[in-house]
Protein backbone atom coordinates (compact mmCIF):
# COMPACT_ATOMS: atom_id res chain seq x y z
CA UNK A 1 17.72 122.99 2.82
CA UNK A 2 16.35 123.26 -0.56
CA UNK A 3 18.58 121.41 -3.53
CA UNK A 4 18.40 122.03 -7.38
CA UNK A 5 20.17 119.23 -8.96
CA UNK A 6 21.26 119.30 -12.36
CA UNK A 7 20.76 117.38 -15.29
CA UNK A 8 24.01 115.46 -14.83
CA UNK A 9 22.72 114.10 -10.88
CA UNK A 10 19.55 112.49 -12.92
CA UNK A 11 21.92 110.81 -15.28
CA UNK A 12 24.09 109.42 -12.97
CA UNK A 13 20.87 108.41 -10.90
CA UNK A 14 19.66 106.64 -13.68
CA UNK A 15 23.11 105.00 -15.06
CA UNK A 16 23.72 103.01 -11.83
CA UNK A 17 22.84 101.84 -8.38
CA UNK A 18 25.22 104.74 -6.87
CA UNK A 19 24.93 106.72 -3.68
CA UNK A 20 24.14 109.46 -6.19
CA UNK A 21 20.58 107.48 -6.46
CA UNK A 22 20.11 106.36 -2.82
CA UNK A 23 21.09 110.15 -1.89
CA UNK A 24 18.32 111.10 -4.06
CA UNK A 25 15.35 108.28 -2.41
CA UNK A 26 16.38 107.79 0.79
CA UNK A 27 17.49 111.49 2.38
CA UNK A 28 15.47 113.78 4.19
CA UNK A 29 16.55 116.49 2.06
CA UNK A 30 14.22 118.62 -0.09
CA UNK A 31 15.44 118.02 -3.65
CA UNK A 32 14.03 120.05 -6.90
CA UNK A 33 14.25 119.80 -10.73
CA UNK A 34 13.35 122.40 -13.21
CA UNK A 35 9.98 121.07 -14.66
CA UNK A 36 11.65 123.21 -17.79
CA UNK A 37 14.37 120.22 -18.06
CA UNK A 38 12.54 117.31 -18.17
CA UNK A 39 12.96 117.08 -22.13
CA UNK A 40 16.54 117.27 -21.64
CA UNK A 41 16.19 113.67 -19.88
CA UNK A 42 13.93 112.15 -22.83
CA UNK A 43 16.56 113.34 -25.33
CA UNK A 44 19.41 111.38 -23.14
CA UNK A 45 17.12 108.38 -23.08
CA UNK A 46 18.38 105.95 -25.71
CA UNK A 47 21.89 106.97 -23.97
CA UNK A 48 20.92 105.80 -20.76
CA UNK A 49 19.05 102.60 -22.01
CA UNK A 50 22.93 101.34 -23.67
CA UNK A 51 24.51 102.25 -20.51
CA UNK A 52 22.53 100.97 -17.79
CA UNK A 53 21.36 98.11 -19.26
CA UNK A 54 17.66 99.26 -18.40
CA UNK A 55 14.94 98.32 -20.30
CA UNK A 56 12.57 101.03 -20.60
CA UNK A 57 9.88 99.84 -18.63
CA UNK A 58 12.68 99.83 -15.87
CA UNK A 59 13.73 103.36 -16.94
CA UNK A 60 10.22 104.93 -16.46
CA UNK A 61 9.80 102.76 -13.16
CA UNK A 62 12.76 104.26 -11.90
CA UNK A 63 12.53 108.15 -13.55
CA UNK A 64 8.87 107.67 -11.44
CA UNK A 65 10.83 106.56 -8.38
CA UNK A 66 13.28 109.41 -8.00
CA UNK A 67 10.32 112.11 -8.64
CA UNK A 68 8.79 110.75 -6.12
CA UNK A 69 11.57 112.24 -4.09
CA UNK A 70 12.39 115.69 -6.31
CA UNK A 71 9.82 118.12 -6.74
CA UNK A 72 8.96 120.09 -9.89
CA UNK A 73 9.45 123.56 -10.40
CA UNK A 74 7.08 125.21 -12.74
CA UNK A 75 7.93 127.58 -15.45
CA UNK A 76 6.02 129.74 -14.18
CA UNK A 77 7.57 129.98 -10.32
CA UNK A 78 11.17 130.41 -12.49
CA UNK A 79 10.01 133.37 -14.25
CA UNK A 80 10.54 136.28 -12.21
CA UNK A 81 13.70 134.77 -11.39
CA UNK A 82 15.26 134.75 -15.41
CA UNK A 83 16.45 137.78 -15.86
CA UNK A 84 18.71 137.77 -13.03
CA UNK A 85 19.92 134.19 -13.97
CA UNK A 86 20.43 134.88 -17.11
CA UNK A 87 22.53 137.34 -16.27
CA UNK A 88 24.52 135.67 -14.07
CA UNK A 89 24.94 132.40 -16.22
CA UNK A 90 24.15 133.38 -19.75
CA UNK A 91 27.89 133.83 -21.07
CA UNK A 92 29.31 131.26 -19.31
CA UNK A 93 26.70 128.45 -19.98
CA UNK A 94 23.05 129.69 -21.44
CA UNK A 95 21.72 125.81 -20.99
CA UNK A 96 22.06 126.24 -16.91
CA UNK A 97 20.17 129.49 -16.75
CA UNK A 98 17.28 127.10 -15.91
CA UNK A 99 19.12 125.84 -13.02
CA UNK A 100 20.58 129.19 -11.55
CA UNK A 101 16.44 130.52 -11.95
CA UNK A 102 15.60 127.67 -9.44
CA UNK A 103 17.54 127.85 -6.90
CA UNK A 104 16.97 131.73 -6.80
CA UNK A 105 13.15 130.68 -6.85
CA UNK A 106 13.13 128.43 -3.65
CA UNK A 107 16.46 129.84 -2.11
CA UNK A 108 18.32 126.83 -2.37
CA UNK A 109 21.27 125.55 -3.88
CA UNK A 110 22.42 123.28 -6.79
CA UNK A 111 23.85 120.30 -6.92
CA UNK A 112 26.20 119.80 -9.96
CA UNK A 113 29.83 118.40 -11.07
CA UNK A 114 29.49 120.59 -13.52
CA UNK A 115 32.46 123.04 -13.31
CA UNK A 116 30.45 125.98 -14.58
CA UNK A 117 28.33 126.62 -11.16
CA UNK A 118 31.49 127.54 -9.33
């Protein structure tokens, strides 16, 4: 099975040692992350250094760890799949459009708290 997580999985990843994180390294599941998104973590980072009480050496250690474990999706893979996203997400949250164009790209599904997904 093929897994888009969202933004918020990272976070929580990277805020504590939670099953969130050892779901993430130590599963046999096949987990992705629009490539897209990954200035979406930089811009949380000073957020995450106060809360986890990482410095950032341990921050980039770890960000390395988990993407070790969650493959990239190019921009260029999520392409043909925007325009249907977009349409089915644009309305109720245009920032996940990203999200809904991956897991249409590798037929998979996401993995999110957030509320919007449903």
């Amino acid at each position: 099975m093929n897994i888009v997580v969202d933004l918020n999985i990272i976070l929580s990843a990277l805020l504590r040692d939670s099953l969130t994180r050892e779901i993430l390294v130590r599963s046999n599941l096949s987990f992705c992350f629009p490539e897209a998104s990954l200035h979406k973590i930089r811009k949380y980072e000073p957020y995450i250094l106060q809360k986890s009480g990482l410095s950032e050496a341990e921050l980039s250690s770890l960000l390395s760890l988990l993407f070790v474990h969650i493959q990239l999706i190019s921009d260029e893979v999520l392409l043909p799949y925007w325009p249907e996203a977009k349409s089915a997400m644009e309305l109720i949250d245009s920032e996940d459009v990203v999200f809904i164009a991956a897991a249409l790209s590798i037929d998979g599904t996401i993995w999110s708290e957030d509320k919007d997904f449903r």
